[in-house]
C-alpha atoms as a PDB file:
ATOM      1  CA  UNK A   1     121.095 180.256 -57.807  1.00  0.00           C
ATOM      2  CA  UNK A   2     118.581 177.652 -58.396  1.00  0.00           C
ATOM      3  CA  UNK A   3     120.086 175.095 -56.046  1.00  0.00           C
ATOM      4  CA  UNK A   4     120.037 178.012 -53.412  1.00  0.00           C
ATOM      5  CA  UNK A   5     116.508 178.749 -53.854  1.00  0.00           C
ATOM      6  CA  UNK A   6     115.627 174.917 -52.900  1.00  0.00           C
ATOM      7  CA  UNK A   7     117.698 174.548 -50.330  1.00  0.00           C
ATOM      8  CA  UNK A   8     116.097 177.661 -48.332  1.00  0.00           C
ATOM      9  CA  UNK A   9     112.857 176.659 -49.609  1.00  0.00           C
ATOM     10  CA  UNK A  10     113.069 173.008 -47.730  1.00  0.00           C
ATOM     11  CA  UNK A  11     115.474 174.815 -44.673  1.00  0.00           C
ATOM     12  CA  UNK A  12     112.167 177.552 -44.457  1.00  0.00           C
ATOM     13  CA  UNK A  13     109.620 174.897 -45.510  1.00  0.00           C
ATOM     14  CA  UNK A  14     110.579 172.112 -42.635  1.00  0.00           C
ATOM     15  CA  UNK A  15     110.711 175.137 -39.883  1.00  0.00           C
ATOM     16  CA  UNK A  16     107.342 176.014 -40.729  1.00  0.00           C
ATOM     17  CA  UNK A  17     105.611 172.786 -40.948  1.00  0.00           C
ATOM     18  CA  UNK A  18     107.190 172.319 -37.370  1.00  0.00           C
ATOM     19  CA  UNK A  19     105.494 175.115 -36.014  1.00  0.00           C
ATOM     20  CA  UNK A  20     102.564 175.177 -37.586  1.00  0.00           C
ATOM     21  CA  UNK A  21     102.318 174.253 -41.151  1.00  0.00           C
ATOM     22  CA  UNK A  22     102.333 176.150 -44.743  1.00  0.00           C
ATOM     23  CA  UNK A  23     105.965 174.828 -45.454  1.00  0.00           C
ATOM     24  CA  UNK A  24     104.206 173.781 -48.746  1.00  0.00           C
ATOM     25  CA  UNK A  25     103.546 176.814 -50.157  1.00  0.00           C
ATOM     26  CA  UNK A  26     107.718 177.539 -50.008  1.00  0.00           C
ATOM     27  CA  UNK A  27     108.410 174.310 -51.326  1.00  0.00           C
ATOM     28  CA  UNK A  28     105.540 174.527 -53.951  1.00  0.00           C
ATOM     29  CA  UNK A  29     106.630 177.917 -55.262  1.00  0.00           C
ATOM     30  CA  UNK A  30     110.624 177.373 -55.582  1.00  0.00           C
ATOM     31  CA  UNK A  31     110.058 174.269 -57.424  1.00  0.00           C
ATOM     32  CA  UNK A  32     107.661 176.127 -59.806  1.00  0.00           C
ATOM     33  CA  UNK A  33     109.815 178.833 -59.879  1.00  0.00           C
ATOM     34  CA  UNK A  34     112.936 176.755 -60.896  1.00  0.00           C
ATOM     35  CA  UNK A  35     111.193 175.206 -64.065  1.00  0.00           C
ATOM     36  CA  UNK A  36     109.016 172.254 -62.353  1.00  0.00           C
ATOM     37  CA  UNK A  37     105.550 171.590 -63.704  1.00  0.00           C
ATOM     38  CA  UNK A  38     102.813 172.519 -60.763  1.00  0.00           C
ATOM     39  CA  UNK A  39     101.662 168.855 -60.609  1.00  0.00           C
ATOM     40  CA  UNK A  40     104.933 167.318 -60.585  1.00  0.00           C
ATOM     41  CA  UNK A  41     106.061 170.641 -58.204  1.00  0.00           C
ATOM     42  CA  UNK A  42     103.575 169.438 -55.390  1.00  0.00           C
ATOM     43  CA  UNK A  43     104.108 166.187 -55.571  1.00  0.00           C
ATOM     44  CA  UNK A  44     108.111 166.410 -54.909  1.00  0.00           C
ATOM     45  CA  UNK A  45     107.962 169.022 -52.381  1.00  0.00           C
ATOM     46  CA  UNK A  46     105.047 167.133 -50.044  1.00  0.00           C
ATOM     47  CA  UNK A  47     107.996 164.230 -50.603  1.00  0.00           C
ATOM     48  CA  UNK A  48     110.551 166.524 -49.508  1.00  0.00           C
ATOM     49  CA  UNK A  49     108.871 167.682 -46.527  1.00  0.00           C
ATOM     50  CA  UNK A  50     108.267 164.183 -45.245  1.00  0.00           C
ATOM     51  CA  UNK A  51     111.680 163.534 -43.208  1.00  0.00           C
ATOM     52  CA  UNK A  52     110.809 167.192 -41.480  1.00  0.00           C
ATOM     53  CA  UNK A  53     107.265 166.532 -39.942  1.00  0.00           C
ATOM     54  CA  UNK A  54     109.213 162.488 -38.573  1.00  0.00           C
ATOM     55  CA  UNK A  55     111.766 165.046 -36.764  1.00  0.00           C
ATOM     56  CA  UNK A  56     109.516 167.498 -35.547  1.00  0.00           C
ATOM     57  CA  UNK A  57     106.750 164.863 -34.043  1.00  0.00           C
ATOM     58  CA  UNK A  58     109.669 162.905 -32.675  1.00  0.00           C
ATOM     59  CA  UNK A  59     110.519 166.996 -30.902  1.00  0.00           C
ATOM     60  CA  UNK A  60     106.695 167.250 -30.273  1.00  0.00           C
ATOM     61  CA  UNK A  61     106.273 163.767 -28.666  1.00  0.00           C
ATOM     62  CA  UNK A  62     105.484 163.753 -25.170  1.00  0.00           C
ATOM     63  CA  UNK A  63     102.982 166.895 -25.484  1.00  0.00           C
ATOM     64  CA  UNK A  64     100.810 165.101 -28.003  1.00  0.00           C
ATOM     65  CA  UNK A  65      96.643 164.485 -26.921  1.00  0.00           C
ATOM     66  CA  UNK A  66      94.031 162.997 -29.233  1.00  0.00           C
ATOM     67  CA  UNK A  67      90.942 165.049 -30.164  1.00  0.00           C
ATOM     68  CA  UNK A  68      87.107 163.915 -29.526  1.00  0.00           C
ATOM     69  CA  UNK A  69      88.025 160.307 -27.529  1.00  0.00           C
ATOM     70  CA  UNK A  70      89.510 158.755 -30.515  1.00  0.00           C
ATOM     71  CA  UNK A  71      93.112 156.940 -30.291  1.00  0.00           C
ATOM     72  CA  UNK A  72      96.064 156.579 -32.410  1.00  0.00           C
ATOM     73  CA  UNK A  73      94.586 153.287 -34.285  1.00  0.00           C
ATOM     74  CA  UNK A  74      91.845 154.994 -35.535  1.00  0.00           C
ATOM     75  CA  UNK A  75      93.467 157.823 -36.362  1.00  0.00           C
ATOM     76  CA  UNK A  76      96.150 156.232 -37.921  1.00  0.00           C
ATOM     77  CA  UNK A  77      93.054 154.537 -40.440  1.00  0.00           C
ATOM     78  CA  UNK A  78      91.601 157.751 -41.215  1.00  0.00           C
ATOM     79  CA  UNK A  79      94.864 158.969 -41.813  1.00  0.00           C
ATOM     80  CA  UNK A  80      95.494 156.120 -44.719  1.00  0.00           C
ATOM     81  CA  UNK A  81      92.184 155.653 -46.424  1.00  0.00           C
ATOM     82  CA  UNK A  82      91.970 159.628 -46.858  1.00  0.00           C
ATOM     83  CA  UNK A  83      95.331 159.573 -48.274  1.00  0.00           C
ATOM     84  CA  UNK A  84      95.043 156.945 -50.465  1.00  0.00           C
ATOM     85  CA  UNK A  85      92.041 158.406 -52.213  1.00  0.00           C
ATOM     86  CA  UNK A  86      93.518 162.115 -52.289  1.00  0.00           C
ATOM     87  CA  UNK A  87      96.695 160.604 -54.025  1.00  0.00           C
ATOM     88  CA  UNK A  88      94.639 158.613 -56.259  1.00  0.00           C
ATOM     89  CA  UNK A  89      92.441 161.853 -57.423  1.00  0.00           C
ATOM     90  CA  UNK A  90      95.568 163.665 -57.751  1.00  0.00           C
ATOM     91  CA  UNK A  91      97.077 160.981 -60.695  1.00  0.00           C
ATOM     92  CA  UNK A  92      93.975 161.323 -62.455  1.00  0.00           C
ATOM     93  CA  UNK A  93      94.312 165.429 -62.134  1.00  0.00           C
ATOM     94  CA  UNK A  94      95.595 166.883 -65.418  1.00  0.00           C
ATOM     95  CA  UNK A  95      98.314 169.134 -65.172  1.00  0.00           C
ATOM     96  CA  UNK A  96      96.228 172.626 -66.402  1.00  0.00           C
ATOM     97  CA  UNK A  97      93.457 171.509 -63.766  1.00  0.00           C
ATOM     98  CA  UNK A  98      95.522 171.850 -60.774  1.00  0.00           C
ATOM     99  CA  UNK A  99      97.601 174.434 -62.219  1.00  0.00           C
ATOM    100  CA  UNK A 100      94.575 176.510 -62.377  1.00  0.00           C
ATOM    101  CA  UNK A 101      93.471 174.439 -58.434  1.00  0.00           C
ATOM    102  CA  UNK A 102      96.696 175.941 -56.557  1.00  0.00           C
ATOM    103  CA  UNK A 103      95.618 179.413 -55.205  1.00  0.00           C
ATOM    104  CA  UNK A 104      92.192 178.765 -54.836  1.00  0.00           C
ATOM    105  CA  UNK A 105      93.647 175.687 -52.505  1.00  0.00           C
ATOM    106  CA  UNK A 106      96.309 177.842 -51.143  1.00  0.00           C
ATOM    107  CA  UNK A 107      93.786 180.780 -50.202  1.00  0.00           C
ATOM    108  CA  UNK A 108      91.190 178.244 -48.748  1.00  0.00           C
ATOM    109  CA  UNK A 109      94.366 176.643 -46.587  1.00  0.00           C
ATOM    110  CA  UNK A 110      95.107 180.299 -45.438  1.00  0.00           C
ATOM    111  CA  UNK A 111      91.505 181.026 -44.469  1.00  0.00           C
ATOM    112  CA  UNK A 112      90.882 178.060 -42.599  1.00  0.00           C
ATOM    113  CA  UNK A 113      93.835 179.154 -40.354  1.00  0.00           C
ATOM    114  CA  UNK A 114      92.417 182.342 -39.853  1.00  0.00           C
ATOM    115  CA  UNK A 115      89.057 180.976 -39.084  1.00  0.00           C
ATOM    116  CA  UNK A 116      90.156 178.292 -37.048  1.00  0.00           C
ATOM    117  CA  UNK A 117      90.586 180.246 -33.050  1.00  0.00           C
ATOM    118  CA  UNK A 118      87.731 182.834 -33.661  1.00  0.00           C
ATOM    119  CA  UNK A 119      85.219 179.322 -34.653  1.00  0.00           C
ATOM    120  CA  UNK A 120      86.591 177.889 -31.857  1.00  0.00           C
ATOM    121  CA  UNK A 121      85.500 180.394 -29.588  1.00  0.00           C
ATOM    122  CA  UNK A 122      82.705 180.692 -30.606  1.00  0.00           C
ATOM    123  CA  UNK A 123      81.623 177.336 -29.810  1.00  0.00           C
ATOM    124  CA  UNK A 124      83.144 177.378 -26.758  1.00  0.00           C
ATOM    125  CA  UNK A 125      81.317 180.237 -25.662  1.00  0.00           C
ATOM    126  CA  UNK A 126      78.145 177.747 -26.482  1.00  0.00           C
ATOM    127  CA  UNK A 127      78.859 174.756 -25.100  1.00  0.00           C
ATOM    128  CA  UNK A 128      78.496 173.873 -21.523  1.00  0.00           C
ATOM    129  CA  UNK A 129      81.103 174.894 -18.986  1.00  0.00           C
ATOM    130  CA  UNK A 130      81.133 171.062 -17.984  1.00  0.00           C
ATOM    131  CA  UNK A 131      81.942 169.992 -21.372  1.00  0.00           C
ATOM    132  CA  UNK A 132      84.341 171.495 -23.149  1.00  0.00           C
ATOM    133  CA  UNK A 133      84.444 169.277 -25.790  1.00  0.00           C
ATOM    134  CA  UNK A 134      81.145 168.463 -27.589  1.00  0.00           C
ATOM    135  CA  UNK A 135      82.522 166.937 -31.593  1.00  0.00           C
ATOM    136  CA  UNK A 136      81.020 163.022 -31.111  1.00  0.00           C
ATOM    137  CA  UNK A 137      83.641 160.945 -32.336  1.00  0.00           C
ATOM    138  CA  UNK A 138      81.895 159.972 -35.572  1.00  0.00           C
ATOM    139  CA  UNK A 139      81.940 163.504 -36.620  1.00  0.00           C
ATOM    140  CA  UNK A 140      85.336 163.977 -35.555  1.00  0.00           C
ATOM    141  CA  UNK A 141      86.095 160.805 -38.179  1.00  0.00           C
ATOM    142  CA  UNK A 142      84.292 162.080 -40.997  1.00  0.00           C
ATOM    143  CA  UNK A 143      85.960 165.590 -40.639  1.00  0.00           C
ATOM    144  CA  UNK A 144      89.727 164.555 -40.439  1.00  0.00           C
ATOM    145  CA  UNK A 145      88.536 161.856 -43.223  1.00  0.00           C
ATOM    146  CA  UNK A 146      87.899 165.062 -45.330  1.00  0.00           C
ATOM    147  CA  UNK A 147      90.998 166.753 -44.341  1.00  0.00           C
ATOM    148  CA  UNK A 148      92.961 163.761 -45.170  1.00  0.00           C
ATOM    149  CA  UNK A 149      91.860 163.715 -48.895  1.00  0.00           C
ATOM    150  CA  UNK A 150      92.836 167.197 -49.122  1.00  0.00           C
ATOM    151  CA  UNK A 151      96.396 166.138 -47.723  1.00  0.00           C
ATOM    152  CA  UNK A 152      96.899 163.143 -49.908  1.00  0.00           C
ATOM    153  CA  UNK A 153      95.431 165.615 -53.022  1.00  0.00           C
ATOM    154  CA  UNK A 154      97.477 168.724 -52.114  1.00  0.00           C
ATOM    155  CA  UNK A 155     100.190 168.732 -49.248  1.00  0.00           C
ATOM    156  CA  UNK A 156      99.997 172.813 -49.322  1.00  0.00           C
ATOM    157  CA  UNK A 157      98.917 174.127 -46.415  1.00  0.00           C
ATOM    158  CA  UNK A 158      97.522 170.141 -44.764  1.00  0.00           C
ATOM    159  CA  UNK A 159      99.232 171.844 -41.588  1.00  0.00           C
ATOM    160  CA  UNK A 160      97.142 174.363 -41.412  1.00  0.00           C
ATOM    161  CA  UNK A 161      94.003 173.041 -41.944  1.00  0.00           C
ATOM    162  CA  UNK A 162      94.644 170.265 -39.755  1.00  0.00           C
ATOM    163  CA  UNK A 163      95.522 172.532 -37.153  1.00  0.00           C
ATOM    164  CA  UNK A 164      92.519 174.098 -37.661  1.00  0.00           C
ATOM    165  CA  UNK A 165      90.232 171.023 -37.594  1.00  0.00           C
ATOM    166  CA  UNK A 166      91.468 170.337 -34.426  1.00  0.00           C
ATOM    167  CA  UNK A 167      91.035 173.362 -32.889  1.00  0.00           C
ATOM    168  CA  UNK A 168      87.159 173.070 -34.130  1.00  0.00           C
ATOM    169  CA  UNK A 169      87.850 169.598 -31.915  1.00  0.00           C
ATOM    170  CA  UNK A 170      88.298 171.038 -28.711  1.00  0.00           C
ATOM    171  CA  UNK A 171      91.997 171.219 -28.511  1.00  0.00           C
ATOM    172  CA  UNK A 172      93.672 174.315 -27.535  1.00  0.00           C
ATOM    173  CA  UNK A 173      97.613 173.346 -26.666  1.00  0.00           C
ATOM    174  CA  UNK A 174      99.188 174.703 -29.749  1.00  0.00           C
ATOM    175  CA  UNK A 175     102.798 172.279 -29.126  1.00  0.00           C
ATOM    176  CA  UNK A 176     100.295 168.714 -28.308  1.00  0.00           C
ATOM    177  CA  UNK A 177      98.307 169.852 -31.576  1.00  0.00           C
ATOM    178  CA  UNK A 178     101.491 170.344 -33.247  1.00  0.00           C
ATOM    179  CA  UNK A 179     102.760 167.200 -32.375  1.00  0.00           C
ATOM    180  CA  UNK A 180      99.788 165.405 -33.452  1.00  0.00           C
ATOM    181  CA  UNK A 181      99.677 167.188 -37.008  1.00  0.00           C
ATOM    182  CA  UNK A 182     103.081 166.168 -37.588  1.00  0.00           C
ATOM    183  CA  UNK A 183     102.680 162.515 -36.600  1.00  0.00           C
ATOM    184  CA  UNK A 184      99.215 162.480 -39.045  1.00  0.00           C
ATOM    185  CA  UNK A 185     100.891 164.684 -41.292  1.00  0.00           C
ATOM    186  CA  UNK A 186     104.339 162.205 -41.544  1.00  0.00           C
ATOM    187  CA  UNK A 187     101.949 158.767 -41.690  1.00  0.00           C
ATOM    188  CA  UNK A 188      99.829 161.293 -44.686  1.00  0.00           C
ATOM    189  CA  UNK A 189     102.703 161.894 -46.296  1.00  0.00           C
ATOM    190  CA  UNK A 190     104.232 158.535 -46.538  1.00  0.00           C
ATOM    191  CA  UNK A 191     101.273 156.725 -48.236  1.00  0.00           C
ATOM    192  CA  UNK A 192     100.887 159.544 -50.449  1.00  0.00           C
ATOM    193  CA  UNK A 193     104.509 159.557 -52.042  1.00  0.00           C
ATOM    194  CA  UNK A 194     104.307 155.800 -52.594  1.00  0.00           C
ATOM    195  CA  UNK A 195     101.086 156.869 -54.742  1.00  0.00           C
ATOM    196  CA  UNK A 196     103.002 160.087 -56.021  1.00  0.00           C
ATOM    197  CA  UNK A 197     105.662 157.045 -56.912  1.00  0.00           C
ATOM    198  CA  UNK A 198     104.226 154.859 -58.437  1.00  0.00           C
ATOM    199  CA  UNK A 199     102.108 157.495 -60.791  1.00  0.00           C
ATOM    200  CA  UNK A 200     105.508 159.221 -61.744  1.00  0.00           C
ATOM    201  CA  UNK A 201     105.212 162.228 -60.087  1.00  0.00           C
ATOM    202  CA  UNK A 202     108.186 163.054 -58.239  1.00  0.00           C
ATOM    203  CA  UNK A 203     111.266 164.897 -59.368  1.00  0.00           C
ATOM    204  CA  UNK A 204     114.345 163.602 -58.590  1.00  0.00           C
ATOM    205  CA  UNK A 205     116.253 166.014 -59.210  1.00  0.00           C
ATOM    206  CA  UNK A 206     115.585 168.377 -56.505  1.00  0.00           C
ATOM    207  CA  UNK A 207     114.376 165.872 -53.895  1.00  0.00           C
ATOM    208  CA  UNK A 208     117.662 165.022 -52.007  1.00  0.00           C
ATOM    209  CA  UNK A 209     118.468 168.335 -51.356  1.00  0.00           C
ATOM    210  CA  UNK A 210     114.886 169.670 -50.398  1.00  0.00           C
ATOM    211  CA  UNK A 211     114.629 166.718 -47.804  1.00  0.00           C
ATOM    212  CA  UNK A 212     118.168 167.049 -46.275  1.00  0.00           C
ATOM    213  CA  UNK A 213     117.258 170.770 -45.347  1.00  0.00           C
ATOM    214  CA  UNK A 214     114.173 170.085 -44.329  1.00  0.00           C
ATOM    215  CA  UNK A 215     115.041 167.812 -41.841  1.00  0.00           C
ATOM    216  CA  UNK A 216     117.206 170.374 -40.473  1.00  0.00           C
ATOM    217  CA  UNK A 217     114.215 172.732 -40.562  1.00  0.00           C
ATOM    218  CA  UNK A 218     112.061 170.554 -39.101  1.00  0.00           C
ATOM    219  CA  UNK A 219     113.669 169.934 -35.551  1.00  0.00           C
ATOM    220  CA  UNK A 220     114.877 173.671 -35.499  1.00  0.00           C
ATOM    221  CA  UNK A 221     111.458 174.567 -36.185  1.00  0.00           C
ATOM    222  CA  UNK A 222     110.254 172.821 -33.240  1.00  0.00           C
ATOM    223  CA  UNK A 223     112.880 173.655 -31.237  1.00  0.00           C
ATOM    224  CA  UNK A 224     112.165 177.567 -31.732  1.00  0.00           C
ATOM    225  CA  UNK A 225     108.400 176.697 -31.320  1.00  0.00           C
ATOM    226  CA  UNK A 226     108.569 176.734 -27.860  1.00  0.00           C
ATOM    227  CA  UNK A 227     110.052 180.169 -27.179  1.00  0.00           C
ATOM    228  CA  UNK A 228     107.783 182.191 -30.335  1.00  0.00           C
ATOM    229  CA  UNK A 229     104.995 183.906 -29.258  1.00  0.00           C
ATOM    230  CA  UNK A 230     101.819 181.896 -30.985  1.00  0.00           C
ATOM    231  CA  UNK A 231     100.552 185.228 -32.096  1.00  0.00           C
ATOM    232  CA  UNK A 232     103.836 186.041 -33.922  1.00  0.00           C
ATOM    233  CA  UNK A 233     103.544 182.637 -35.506  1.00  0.00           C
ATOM    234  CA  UNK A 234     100.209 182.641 -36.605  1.00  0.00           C
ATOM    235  CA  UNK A 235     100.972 186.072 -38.103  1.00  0.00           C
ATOM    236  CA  UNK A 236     103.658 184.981 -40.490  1.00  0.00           C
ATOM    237  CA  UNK A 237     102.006 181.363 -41.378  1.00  0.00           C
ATOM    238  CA  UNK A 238      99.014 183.912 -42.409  1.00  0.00           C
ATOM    239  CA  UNK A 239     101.361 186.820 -44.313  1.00  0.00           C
ATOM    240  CA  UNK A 240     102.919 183.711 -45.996  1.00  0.00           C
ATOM    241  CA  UNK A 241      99.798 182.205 -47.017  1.00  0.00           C
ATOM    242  CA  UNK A 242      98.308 184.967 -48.471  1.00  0.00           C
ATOM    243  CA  UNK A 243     101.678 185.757 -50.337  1.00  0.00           C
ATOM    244  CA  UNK A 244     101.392 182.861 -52.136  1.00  0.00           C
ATOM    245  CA  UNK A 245      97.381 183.147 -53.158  1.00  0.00           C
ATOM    246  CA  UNK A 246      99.036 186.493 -54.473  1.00  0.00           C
ATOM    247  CA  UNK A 247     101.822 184.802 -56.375  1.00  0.00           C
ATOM    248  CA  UNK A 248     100.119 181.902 -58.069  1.00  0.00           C
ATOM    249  CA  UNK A 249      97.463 183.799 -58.781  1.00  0.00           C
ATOM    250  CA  UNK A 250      99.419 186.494 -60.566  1.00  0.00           C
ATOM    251  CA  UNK A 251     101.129 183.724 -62.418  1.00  0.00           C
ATOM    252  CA  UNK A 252      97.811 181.868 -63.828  1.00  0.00           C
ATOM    253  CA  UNK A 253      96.583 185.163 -65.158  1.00  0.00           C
END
């Protein structure tokens, strides 16, 4: 039953990352739920994941853009010095701190994908019709610097906030910010599982299988992406989110 449970959990978990992130919180909760400490739990499944957000960028390619002017070298950068010190924090995290961290995370993951289109709006509906875009690029740096260090600290939900940074950007193609997320999201990933690594943290156990599926999950995810409604999807990334506050909060009390 156990071996089940992770194998749906990284089939589910590499579908939604595709899509639109939160394939974390799946991953995070079987792996607790099979016996895995929370530390060690996060750590594998953001592993796990990895091989699903290569596939689905790979689907995503041709419809990625790059928010604010910047290009895929700088990106790239932010990408690895934000996960290099989120990983880094994370080693020296004891296991009852982030035990007691994970649905305060998960819940501020969730709201930043609620908040993400109705911010967006709103300063759209402020900003000259001539320019539609009006993050400088420095900000724009700083920002996805932040977001980074919450990826390479806690994998749950780094779709969805990422998403929701760039829509604060000025993007507004859901598939070319998909794309994007997963290619930032992969290059995240990597340098944070070396860290993960190196400090011990990842079970091996329950990685093969976890990865396998969600590779699988990963290009189906992105495959399905394109004939979803985006409401429909935001919906269940949302109902899923908040699920999981629910859970792990429910199970620290």
């Amino acid at each position: 039953m156990d071996w089940l449970l992770i194998a749906l959990a990284g089939l589910l978990g590499g579908m939604l990352n595709a899509v639109a992130g939160g394939g974390s919180f799946i991953t995070l909760f079987a792996l607790v739920f099979v016996g895995v400490p929370p530390l060690m739990a996060n750590a594998t499944g953001t592993a796990a994941l990895l091989p699903g957000y290569l596939a689905s960028a790979w689907r995503f390619r041709k419809e990625i853009k790059y928010p604010a002017n910047l290009n895929l070298k700088t990106l790239c950068l932010i990408t690895i010095v934000g996960g290099c010190l989120g990983a880094a924090i994370l080693l020296s995290t004891s296991e009852q701190v982030f035990a007691y961290l994970v649905p305060w995370l998960i819940l501020l993951a969730t709201l930043a994908f609620i908040a993400g289109p109705w911010l967006l709006k709103k300063r759209l509906a402020n900003a000259s019709l001539t320019r539609v875009s009006t993050v400088k690029p420095q900000t724009a740096m700083i920002a996805l610097c932040i977001v980074c260090i919450y990826g390479g600290y806690f994998n749950g939900g780094l779709g969805i906030i990422l998403l929701a940074t760039f829509g604060l950007l000025g993007q507004t193609q859901l598939h070319g910010m998909n794309g994007l997320k997963n290619l930032l999201s992969a290059l995240l990933t990597t340098i944070a599982v070396v860290i993960y690594a190196w400090g011990g943290l990842i079970d091996t156990q329950h990685l093969l299988l976890l990865a396998f599926m969600a590779i699988i999950g990963g290009y189906l995810g992105a495959t399905l992406a394109y004939r979803i409604p985006h409401t429909l999807l935001r919906g269940l990334i949302i109902l899923i989110g908040l699920l999981m506050t629910i859970g792990f909060f429910i199970r620290e009390a």
